[in-house]
C-alpha atoms as a PDB file:
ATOM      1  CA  UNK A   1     -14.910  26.021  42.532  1.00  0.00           C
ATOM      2  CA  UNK A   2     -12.675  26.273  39.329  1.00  0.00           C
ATOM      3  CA  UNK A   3     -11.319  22.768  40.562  1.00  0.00           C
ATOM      4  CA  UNK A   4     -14.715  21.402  41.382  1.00  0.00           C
ATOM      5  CA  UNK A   5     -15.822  21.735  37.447  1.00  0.00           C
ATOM      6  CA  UNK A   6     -12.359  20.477  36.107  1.00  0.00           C
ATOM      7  CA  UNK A   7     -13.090  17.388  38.757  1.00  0.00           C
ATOM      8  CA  UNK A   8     -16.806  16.733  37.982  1.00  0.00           C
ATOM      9  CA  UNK A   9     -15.959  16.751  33.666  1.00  0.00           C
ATOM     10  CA  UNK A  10     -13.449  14.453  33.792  1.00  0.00           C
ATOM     11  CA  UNK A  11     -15.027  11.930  36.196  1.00  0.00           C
ATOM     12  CA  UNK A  12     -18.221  12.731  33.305  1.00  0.00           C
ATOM     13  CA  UNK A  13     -16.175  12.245  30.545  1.00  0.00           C
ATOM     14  CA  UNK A  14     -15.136   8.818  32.166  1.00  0.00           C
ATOM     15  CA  UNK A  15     -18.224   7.177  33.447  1.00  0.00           C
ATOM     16  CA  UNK A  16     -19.297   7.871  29.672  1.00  0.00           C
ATOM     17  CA  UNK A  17     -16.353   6.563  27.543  1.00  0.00           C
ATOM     18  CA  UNK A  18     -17.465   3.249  30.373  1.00  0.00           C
ATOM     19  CA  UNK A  19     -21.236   3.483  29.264  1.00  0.00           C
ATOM     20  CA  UNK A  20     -20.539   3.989  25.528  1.00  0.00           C
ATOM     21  CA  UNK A  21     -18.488   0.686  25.849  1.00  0.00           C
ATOM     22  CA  UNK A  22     -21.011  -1.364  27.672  1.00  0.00           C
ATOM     23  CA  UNK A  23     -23.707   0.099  24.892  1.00  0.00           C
ATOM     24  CA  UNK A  24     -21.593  -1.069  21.997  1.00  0.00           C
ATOM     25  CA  UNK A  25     -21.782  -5.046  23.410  1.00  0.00           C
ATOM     26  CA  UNK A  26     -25.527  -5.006  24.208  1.00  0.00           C
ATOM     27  CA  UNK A  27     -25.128  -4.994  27.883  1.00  0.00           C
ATOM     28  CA  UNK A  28     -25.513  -1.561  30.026  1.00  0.00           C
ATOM     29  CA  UNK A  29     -25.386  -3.195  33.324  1.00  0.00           C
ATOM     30  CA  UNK A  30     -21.082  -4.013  33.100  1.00  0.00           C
ATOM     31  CA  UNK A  31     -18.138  -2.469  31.357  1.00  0.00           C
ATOM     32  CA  UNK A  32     -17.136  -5.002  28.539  1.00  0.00           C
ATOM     33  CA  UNK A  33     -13.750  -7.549  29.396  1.00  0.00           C
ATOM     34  CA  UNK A  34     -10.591  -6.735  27.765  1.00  0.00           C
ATOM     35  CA  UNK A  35     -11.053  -8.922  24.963  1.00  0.00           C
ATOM     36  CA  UNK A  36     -14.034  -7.175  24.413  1.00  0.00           C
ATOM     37  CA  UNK A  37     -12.830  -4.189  23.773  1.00  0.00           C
ATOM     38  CA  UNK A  38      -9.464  -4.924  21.904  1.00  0.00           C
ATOM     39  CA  UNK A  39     -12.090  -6.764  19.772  1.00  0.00           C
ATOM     40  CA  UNK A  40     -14.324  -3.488  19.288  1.00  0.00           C
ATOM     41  CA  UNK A  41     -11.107  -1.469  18.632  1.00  0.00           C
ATOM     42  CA  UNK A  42      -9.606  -3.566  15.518  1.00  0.00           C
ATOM     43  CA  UNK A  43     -12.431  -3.655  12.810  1.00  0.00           C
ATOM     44  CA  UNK A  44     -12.113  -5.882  10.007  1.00  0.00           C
ATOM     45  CA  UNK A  45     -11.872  -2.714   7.644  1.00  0.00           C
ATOM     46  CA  UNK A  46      -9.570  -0.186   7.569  1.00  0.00           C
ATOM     47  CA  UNK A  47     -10.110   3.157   6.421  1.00  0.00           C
ATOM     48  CA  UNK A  48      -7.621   5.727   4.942  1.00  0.00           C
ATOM     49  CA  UNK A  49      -7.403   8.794   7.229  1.00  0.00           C
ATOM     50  CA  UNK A  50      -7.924   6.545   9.777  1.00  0.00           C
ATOM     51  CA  UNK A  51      -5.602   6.325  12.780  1.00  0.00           C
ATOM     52  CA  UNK A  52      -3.715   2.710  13.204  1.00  0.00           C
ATOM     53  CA  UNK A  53      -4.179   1.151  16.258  1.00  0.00           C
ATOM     54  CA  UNK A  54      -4.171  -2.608  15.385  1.00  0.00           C
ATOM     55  CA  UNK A  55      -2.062  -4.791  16.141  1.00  0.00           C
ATOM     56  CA  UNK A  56      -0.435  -6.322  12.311  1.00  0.00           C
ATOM     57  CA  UNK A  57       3.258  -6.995  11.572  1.00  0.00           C
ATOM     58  CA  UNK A  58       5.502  -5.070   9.564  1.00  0.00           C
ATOM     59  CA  UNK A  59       5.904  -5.903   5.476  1.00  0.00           C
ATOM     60  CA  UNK A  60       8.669  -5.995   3.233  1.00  0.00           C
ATOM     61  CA  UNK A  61       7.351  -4.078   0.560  1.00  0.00           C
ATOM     62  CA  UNK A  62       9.251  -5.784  -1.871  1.00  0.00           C
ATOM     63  CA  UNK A  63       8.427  -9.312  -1.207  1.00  0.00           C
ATOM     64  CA  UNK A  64       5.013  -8.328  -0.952  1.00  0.00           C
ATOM     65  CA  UNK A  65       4.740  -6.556  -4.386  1.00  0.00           C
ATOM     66  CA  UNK A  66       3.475  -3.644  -2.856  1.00  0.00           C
ATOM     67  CA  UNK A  67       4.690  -0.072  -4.248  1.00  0.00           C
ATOM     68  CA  UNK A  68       7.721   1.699  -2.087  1.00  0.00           C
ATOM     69  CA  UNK A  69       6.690   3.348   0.635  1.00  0.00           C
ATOM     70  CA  UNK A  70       7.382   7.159   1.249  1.00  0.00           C
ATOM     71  CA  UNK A  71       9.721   8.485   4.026  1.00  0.00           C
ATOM     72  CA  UNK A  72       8.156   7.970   7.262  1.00  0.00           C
ATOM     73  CA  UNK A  73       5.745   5.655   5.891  1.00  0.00           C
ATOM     74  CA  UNK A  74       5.476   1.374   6.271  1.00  0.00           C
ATOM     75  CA  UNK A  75       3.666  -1.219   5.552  1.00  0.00           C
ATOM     76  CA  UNK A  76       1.760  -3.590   7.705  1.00  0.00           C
ATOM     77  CA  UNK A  77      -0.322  -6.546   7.198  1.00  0.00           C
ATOM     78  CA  UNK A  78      -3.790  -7.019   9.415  1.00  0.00           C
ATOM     79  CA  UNK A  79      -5.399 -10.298   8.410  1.00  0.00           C
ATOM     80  CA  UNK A  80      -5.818  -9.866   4.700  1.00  0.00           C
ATOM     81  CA  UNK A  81      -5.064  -5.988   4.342  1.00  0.00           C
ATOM     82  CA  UNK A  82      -1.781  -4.733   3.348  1.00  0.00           C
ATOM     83  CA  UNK A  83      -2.209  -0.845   5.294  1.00  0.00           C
ATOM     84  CA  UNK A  84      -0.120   1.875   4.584  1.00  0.00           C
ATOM     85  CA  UNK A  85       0.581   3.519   7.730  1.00  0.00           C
ATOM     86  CA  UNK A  86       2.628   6.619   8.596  1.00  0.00           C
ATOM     87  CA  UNK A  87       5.594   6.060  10.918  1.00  0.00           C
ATOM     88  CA  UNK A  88       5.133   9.125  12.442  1.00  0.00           C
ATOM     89  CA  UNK A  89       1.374  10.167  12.969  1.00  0.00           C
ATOM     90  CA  UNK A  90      -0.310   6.445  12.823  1.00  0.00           C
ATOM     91  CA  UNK A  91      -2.446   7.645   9.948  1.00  0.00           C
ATOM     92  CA  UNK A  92      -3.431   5.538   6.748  1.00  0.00           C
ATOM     93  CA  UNK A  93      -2.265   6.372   4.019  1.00  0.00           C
ATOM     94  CA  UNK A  94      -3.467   3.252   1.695  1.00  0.00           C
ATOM     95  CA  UNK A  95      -5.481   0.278   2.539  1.00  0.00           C
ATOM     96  CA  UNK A  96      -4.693  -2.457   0.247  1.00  0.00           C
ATOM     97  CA  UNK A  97      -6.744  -5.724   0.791  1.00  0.00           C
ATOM     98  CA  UNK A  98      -5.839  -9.282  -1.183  1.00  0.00           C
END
């Protein structure tokens, strides 16, 4: 029985990440392609606190102009944002757009 719950949540928890992703394009009736949903996943604006998962190039600070980045921190450029992104967690720090 203790299996039978574990079982039924995550098969619940699945079918619903698929119908939250089908909601988001306008269309319930099919789970989105995967250009969809790399599209839905990089928005145009970052936000600090949130978590990186884009898919920019690293910066030189320097040649950029941007200040020097703390330990475990980089920089990285998604179309015209300079982010601030820790090394270690994926968090941003800074969002810096030009």
């Amino acid at each position: 029985m203790k299996h039978t719950g574990m079982l039924l949540a995550v098969v619940l928890f699945g079918l619903g990440g698929q119908v939250h992703a089908a909601d988001a394009v306008g269309n319930t009736s099919r789970v989105p392609a995967a250009a969809e949903l790399a599209e839905m996943a990089s928005p145009a604006e970052w936000k600090r606190g949130a978590r990186y998962s884009g898919k920019g190039s690293l910066v030189d600070y320097r040649d950029a102009g941007l200040p020097t980045p703390s330990k475990h921190q980089i920089w990285v450029r998604d179309g015209e944002s300079y982010l601030l992104v820790s090394s270690v967690t994926g968090v941003i720090a800074s969002v810096l757009s030009r």
